[in-house]
N, C-alpha and C. Protein backbone atom coordinates (compact mmCIF):
# COMPACT_ATOMS: atom_id res chain seq x y z
N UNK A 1 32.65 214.49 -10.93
CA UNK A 1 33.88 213.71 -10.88
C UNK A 1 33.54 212.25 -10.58
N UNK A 2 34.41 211.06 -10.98
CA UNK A 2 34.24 210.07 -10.82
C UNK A 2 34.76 209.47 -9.07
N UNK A 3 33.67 208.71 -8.65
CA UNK A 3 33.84 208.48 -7.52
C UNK A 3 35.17 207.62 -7.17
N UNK A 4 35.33 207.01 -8.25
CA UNK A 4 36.80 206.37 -8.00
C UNK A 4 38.03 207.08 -7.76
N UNK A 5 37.81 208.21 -8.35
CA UNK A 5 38.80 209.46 -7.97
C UNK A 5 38.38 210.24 -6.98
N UNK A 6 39.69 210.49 -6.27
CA UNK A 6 39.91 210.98 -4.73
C UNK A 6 40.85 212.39 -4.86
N UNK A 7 39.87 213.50 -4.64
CA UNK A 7 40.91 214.42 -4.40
C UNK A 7 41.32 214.21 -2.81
N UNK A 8 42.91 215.15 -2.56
CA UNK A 8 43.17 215.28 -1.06
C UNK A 8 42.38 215.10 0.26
N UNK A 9 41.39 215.71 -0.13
CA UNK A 9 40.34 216.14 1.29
C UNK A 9 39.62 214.66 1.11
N UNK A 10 38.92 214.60 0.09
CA UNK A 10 38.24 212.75 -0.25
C UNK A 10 39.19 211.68 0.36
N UNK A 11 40.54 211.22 -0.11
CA UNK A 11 41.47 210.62 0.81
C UNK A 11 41.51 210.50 2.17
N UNK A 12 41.98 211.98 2.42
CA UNK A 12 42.11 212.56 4.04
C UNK A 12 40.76 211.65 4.87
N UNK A 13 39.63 211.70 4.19
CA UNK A 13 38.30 211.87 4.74
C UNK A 13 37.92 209.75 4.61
N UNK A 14 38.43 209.63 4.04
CA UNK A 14 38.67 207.97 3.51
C UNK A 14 39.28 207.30 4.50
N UNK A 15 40.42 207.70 4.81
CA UNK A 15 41.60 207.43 5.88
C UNK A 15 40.82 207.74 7.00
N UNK A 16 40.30 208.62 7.35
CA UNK A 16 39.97 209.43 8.65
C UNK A 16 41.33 210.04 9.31
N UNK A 17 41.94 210.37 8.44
CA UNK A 17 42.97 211.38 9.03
C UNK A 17 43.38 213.00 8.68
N UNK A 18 44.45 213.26 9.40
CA UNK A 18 44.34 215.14 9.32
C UNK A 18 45.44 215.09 7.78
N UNK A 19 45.31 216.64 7.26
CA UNK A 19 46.08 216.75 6.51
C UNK A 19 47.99 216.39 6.70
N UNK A 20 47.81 216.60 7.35
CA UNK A 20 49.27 216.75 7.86
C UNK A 20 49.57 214.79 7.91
N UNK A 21 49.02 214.56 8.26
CA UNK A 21 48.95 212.64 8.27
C UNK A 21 49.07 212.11 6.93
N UNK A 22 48.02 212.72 6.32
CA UNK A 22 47.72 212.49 4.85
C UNK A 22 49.26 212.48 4.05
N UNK A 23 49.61 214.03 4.03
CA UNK A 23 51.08 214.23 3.27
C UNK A 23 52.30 213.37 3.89
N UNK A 24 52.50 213.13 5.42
CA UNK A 24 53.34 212.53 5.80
C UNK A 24 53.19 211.22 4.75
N UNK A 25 52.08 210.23 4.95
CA UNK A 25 51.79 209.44 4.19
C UNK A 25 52.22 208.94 2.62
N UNK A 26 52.03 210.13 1.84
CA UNK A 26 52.43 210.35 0.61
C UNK A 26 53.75 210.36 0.70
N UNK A 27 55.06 211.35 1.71
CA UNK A 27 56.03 211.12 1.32
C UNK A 27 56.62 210.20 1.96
N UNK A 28 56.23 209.47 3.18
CA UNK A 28 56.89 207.92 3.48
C UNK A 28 56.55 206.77 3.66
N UNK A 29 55.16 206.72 2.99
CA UNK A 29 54.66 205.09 2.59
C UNK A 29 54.68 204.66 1.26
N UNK A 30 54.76 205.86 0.32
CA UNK A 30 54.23 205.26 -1.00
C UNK A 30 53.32 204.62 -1.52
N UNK A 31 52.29 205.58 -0.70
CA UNK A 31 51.12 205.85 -1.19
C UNK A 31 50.46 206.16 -2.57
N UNK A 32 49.58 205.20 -3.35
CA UNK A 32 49.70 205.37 -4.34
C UNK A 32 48.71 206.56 -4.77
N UNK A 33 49.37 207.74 -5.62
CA UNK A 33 48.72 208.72 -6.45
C UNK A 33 49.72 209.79 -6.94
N UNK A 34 48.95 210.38 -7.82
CA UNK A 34 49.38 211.05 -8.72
C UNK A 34 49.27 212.28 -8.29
N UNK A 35 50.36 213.21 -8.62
CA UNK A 35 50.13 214.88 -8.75
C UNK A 35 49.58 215.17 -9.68
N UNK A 36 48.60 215.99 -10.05
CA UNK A 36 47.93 216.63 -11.37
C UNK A 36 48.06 218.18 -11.39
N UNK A 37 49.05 218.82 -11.95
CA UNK A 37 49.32 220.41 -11.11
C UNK A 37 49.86 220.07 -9.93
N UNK A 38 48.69 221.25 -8.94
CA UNK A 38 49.06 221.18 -7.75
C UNK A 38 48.38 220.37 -6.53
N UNK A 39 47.63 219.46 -7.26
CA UNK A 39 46.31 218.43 -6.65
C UNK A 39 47.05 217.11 -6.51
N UNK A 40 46.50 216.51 -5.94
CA UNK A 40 46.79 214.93 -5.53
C UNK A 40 45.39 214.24 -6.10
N UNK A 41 45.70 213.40 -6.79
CA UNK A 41 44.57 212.30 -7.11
C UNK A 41 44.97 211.36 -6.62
N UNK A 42 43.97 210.10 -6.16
CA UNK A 42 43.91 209.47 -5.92
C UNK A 42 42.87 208.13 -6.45
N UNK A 43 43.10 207.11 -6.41
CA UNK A 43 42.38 205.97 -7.00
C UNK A 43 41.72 204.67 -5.96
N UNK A 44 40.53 205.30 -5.38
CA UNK A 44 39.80 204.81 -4.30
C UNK A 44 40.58 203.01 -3.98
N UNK A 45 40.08 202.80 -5.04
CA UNK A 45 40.86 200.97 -5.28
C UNK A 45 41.85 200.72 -4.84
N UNK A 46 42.84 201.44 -5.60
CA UNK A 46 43.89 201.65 -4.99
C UNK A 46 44.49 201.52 -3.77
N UNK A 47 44.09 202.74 -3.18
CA UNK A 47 44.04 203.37 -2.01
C UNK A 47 44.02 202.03 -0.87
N UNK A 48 42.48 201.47 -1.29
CA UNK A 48 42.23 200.07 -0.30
C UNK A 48 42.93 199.03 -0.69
N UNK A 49 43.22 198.55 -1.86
CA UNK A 49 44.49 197.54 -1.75
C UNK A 49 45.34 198.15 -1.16
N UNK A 50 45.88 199.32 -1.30
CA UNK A 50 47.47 199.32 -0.71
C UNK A 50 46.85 199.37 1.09
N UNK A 51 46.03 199.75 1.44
CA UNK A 51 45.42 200.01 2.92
C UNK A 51 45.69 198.37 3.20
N UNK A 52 45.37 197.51 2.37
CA UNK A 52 44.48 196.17 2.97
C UNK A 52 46.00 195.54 2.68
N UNK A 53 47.10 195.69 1.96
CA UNK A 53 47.88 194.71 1.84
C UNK A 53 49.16 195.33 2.94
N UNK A 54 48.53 196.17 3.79
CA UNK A 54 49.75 197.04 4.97
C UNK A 54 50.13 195.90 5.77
N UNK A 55 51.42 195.70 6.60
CA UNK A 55 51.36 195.02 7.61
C UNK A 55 51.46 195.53 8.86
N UNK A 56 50.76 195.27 9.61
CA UNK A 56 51.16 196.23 11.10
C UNK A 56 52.87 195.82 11.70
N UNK A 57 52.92 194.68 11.60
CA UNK A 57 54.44 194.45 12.24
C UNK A 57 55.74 195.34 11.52
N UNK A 58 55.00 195.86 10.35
CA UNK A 58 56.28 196.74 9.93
C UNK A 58 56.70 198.38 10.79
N UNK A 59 55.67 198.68 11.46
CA UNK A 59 55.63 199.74 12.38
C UNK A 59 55.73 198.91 13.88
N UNK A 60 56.31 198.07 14.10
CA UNK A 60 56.61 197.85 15.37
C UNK A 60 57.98 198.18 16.44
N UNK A 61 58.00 198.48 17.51
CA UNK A 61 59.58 199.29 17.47
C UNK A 61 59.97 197.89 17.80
N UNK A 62 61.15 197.14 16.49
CA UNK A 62 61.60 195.99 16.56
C UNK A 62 63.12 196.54 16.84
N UNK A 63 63.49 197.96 16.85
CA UNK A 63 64.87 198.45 16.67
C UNK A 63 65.19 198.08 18.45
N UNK A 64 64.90 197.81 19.10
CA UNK A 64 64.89 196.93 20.66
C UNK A 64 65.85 195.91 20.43
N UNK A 65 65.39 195.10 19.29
CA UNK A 65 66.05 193.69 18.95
C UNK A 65 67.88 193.95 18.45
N UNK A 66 67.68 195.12 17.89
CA UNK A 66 69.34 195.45 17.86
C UNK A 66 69.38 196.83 17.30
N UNK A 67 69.74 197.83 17.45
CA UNK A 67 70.54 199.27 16.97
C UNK A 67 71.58 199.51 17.43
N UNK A 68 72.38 199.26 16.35
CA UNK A 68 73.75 199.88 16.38
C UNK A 68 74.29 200.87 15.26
N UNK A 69 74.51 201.82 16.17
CA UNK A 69 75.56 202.57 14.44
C UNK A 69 76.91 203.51 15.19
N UNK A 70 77.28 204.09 14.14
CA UNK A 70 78.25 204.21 14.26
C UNK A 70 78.49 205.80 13.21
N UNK A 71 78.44 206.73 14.63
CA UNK A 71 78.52 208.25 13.83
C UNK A 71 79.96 208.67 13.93
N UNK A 72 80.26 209.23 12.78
CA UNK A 72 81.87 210.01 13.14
C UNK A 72 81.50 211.11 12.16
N UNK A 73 82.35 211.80 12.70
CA UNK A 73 81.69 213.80 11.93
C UNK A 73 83.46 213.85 10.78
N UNK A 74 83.43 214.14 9.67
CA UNK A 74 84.34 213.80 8.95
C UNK A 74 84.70 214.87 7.89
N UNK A 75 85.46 215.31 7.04
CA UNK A 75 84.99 216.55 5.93
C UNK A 75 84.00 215.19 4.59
N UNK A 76 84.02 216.03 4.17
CA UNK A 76 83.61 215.28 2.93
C UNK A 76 84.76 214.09 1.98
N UNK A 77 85.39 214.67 1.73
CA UNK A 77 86.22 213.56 1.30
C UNK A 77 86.60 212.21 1.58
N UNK A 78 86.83 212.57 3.28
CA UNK A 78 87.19 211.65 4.04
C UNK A 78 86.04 210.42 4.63
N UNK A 79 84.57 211.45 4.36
CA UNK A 79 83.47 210.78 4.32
C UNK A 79 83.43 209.35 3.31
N UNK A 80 83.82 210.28 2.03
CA UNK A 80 83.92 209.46 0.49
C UNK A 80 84.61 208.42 0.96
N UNK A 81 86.09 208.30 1.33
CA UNK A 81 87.03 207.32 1.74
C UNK A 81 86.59 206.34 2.80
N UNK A 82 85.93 207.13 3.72
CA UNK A 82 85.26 205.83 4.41
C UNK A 82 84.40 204.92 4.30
N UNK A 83 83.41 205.41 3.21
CA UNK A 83 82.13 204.66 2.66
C UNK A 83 83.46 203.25 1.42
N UNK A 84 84.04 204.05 0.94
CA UNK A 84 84.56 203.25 0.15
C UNK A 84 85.44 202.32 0.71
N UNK A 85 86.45 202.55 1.99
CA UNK A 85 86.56 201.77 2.82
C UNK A 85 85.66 200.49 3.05
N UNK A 86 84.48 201.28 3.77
CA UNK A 86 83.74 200.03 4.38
C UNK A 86 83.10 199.14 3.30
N UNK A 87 82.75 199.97 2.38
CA UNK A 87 82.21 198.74 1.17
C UNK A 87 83.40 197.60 0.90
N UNK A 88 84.72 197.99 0.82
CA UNK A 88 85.55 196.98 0.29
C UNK A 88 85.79 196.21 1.86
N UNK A 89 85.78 196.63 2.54
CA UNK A 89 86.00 195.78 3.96
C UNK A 89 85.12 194.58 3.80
N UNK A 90 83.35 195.30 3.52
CA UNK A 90 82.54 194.23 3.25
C UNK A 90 82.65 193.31 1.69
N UNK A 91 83.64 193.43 0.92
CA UNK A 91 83.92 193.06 -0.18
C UNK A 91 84.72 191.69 0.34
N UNK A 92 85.89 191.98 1.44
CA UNK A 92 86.67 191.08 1.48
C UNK A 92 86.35 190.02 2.55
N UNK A 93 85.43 190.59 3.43
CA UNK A 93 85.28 189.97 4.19
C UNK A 93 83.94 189.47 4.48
N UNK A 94 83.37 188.48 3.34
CA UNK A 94 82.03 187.92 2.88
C UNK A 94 81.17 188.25 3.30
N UNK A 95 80.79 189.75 3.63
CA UNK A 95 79.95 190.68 3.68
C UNK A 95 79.02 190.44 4.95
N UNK A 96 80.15 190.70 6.30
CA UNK A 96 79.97 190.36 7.28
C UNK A 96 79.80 191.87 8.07
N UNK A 97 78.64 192.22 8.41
CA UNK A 97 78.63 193.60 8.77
C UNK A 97 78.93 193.67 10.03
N UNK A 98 79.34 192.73 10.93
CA UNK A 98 80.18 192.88 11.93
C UNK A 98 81.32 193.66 11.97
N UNK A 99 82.10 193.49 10.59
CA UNK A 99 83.36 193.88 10.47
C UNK A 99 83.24 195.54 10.62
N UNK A 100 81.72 196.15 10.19
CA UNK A 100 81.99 197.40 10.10
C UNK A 100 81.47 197.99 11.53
N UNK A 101 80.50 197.26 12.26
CA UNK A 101 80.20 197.64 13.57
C UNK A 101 80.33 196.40 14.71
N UNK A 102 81.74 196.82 15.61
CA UNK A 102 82.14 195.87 16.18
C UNK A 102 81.62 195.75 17.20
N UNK A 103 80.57 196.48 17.97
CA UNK A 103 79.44 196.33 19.15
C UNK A 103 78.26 195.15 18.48
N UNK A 104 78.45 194.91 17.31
CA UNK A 104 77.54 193.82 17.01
C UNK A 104 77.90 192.34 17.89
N UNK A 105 77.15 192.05 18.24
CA UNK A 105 77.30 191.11 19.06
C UNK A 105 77.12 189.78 18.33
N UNK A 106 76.84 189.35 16.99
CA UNK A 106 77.17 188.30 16.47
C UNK A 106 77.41 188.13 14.99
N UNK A 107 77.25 187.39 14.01
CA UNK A 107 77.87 187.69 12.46
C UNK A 107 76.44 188.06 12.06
N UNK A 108 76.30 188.80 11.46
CA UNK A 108 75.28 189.69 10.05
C UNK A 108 75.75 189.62 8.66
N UNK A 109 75.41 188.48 7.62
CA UNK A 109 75.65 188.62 6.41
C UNK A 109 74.96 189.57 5.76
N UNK A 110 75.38 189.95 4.23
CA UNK A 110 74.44 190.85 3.79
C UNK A 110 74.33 189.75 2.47
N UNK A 111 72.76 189.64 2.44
CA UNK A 111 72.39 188.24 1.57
C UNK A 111 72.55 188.46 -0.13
N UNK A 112 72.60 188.13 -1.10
CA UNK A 112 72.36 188.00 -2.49
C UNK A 112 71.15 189.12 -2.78
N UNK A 113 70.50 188.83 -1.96
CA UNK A 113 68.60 189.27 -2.69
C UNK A 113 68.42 190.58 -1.88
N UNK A 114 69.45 191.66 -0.80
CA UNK A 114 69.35 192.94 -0.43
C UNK A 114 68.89 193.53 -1.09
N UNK A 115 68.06 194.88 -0.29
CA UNK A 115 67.87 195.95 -1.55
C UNK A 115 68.44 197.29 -0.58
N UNK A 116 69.11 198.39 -1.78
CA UNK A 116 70.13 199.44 -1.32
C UNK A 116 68.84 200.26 -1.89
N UNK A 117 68.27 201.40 -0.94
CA UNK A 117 67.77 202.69 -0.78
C UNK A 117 68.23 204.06 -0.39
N UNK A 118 68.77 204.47 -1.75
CA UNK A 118 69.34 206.02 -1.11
C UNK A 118 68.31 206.90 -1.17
N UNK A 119 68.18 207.93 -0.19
CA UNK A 119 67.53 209.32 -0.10
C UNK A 119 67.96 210.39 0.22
N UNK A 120 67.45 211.04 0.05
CA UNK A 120 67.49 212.67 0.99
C UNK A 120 66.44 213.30 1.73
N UNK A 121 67.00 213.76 2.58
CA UNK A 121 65.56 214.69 3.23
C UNK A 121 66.30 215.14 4.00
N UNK A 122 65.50 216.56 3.97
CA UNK A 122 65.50 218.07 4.67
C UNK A 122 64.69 218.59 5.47
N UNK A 123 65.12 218.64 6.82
CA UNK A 123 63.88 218.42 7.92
C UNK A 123 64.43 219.17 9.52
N UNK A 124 63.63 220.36 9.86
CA UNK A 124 64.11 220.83 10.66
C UNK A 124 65.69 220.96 10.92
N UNK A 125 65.94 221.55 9.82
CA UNK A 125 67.43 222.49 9.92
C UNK A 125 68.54 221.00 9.51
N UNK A 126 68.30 220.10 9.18
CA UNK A 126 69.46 219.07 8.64
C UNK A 126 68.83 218.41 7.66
N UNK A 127 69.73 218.08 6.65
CA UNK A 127 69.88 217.68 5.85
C UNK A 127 70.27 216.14 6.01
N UNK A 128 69.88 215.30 5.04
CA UNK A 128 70.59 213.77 5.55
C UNK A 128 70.23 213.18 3.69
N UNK A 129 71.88 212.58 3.63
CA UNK A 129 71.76 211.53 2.77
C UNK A 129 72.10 210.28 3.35
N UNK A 130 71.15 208.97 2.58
CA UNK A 130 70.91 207.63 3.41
C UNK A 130 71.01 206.83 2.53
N UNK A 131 72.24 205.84 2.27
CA UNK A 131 72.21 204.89 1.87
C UNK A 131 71.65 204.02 3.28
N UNK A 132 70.75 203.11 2.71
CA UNK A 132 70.04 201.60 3.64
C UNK A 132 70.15 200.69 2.69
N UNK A 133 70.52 199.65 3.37
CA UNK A 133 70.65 198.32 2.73
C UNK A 133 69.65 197.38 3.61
N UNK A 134 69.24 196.84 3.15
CA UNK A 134 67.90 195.53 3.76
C UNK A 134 67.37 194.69 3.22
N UNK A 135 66.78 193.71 3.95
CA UNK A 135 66.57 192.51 3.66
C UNK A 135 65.88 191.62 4.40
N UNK A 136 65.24 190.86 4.09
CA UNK A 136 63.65 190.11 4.78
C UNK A 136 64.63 189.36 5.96
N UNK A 137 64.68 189.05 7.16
CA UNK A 137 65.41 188.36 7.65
C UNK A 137 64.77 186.65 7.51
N UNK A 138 65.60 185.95 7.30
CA UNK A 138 65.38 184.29 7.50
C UNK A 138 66.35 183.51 8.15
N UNK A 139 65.04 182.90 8.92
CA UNK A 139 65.68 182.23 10.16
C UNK A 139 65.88 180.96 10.05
């Protein structure tokens, strides 16, 4: 096999980490490789650009600096109505996310250049769909 190609255990062993690290990896960094079947390849190069262009401050607990949300248990429908609610709230009101969480303690625009990430995941007995909206902050 070509040394530039990395099966699982080659990776794992690259990283210096356990399997279980490895896959976490794959499904929440976006980590670059391919499934082939039931194998993971990998592209050594790769691998170290995406290693070398990481930033550590993105794993910092910055959620200190502000977390707020705002849970309410709802049927489904009423779920629907509220999302659509709050989008037009933020429609009318120049997309001031204060309006939707009023423990915010000062104005939060949501800028031109956001990016919206929906998912799913299924994880110890719950289920979760996630719209996130974000954006580089500038000061």
């Amino acid at each position: 096999m070509d040394d530039d190609i990395l099966n699982l255990e080659q990776a794992m062993e690259l990283f210096g980490v356990s399997e279980r690290t490895m896959i976490k990896l794959l499904r929440e960094e976006h980590i670059p490789a391919r499934k082939i079947g039931r194998e993971w390849r990998f592209n050594k190069t790769a691998l170290l650009k995406w290693l070398g262009e990481g930033d550590s401050t993105n794993y910092l607990n910055q959620t200190e600096l502000y977390r707020i949300a705002n849970d309410t248990r709802l049927s489904k429908q009423d779920i629907l109505e509220q999302i659509k609610g709050d989008v037009e709230m933020l429609t009318i009101n120049g997309a001031n996310v204060r309006e939707l969480l009023p423990d915010l303690n000062k104005d939060v625009f949501l800028p031109d250049d956001a990016t919206l990430r929906v998912s799913y995941k299924r994880q110890r007995g719950i289920e979760k769909l996630t719209f996130k909206v974000f954006w580089l902050i500038k000061d």
